[in-house]
C-alpha atoms as a PDB file:
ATOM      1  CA  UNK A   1       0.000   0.000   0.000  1.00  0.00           C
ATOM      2  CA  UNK A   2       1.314   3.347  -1.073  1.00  0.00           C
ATOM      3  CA  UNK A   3       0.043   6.765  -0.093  1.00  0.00           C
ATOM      4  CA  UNK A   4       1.635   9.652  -1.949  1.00  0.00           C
ATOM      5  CA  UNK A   5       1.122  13.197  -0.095  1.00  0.00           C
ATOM      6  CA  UNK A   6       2.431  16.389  -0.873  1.00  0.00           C
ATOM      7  CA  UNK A   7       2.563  19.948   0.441  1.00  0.00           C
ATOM      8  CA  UNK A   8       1.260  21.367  -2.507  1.00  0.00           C
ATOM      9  CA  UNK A   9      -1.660  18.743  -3.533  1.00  0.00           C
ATOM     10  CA  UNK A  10      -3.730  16.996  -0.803  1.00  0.00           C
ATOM     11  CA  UNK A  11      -4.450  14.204  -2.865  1.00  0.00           C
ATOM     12  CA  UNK A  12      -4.005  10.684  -1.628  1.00  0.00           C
ATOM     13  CA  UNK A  13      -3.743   7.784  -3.095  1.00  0.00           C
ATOM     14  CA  UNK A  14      -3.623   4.580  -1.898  1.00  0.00           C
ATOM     15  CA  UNK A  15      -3.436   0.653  -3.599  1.00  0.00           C
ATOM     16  CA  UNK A  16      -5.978  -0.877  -2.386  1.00  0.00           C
ATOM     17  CA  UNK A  17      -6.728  -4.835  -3.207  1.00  0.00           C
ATOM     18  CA  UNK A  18     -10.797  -5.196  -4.258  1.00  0.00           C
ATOM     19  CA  UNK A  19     -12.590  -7.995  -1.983  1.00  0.00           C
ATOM     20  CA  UNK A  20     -12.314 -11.204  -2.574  1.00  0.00           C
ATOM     21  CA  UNK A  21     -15.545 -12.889  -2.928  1.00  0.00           C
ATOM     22  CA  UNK A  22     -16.101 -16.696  -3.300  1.00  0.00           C
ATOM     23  CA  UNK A  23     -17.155 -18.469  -6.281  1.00  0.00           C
ATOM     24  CA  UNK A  24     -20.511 -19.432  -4.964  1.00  0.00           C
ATOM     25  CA  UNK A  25     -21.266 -16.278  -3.895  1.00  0.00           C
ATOM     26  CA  UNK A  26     -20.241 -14.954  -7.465  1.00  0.00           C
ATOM     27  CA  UNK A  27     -22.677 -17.154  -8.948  1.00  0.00           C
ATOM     28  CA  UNK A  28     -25.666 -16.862  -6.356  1.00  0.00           C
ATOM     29  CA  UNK A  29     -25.564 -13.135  -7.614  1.00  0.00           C
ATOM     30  CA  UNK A  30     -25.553 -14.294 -11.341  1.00  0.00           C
ATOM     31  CA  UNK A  31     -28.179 -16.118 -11.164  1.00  0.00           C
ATOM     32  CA  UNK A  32     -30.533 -14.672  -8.929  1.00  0.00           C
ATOM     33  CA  UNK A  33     -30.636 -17.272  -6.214  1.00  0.00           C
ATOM     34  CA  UNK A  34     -33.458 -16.044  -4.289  1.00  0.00           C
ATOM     35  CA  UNK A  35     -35.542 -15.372  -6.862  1.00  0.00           C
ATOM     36  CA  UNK A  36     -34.987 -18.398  -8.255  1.00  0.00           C
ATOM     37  CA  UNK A  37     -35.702 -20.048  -5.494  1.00  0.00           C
ATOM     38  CA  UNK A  38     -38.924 -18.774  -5.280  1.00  0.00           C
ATOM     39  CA  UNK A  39     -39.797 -19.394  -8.594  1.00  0.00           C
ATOM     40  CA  UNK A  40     -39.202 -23.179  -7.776  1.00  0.00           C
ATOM     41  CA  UNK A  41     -40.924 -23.305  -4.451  1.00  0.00           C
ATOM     42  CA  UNK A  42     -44.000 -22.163  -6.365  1.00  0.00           C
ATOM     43  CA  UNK A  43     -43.554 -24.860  -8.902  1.00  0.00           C
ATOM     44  CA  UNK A  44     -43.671 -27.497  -6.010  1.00  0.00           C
ATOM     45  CA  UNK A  45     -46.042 -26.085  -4.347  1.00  0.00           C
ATOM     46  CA  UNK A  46     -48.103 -26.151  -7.759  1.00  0.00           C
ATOM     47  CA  UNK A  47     -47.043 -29.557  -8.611  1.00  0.00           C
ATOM     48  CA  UNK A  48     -48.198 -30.995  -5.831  1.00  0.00           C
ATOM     49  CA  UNK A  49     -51.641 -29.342  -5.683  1.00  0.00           C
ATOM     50  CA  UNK A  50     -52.432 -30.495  -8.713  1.00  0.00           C
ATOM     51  CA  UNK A  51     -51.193 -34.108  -8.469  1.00  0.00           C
ATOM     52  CA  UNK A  52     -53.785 -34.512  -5.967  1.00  0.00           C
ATOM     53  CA  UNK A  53     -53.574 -37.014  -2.883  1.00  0.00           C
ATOM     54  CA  UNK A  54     -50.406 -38.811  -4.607  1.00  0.00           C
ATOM     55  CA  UNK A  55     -47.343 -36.749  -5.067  1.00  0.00           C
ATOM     56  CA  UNK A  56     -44.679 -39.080  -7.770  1.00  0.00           C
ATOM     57  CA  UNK A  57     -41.638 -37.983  -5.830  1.00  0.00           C
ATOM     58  CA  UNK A  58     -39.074 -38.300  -8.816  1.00  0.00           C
ATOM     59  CA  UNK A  59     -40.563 -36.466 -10.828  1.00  0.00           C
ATOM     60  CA  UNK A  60     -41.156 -33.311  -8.568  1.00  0.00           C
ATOM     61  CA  UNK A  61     -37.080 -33.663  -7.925  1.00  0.00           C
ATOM     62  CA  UNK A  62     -37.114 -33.609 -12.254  1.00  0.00           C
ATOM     63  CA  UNK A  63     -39.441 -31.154 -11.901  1.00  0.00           C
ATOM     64  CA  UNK A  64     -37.300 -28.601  -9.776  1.00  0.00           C
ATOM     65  CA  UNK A  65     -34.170 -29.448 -10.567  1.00  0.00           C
ATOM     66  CA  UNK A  66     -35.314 -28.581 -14.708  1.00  0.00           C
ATOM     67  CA  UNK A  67     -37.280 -25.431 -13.473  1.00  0.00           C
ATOM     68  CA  UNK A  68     -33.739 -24.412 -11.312  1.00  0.00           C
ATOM     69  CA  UNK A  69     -31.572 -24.971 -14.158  1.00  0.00           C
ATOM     70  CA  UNK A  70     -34.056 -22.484 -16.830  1.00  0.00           C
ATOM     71  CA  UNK A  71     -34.268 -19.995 -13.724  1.00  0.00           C
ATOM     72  CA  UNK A  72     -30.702 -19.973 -13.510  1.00  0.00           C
ATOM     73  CA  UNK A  73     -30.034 -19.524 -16.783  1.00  0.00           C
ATOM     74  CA  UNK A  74     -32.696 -16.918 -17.374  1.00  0.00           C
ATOM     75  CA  UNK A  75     -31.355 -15.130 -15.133  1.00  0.00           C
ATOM     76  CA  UNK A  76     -27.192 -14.969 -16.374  1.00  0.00           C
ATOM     77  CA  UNK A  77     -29.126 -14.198 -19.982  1.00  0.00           C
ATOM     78  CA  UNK A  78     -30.785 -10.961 -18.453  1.00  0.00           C
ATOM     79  CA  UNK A  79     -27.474  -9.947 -16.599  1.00  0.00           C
ATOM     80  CA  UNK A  80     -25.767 -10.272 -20.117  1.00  0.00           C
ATOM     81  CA  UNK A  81     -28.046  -8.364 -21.432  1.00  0.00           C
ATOM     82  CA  UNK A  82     -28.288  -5.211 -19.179  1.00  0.00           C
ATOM     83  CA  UNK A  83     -24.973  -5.348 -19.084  1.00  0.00           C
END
């Protein structure tokens, strides 16, 4: 870390490293985690209402695991584009 003063500017600079974030919290922002996540909770909760009084297991965990992996990518496609 540097810092460069002077009597005739009062500017001061100084190196300073950016934070380090992790990769999964990179990628939670990416993709909108908590909005995917409720975007799958209601797809569950939908699932299962409509199934009736027997819920088929497997394919609810197809179910959100396919609607996570479209939210997900939904979302990196709309940061790409704003950006």
């Amino acid at each position: 870390m540097s810092i460069v003063s002077s009597s005739t500017n009062n500017a001061v600079s100084r190196d300073v490293a950016p934070p380090r974030r992790g990769w999964f919290r990179i990628y939670a922002d990416l993709t909108k985690a908590r909005l995917s996540a409720l975007v799958v909770l209601s797809t569950a909760v939908g699932f299962i209402v409509a199934g009736g009084s027997i819920v088929d297991w497997p394919r609810l965990v197809l179910t959100a695991l396919g609607t996570t992996l479209a939210a997900a990518s939904a979302s990196m496609i709309n940061q790409l584009m704003e950006r």
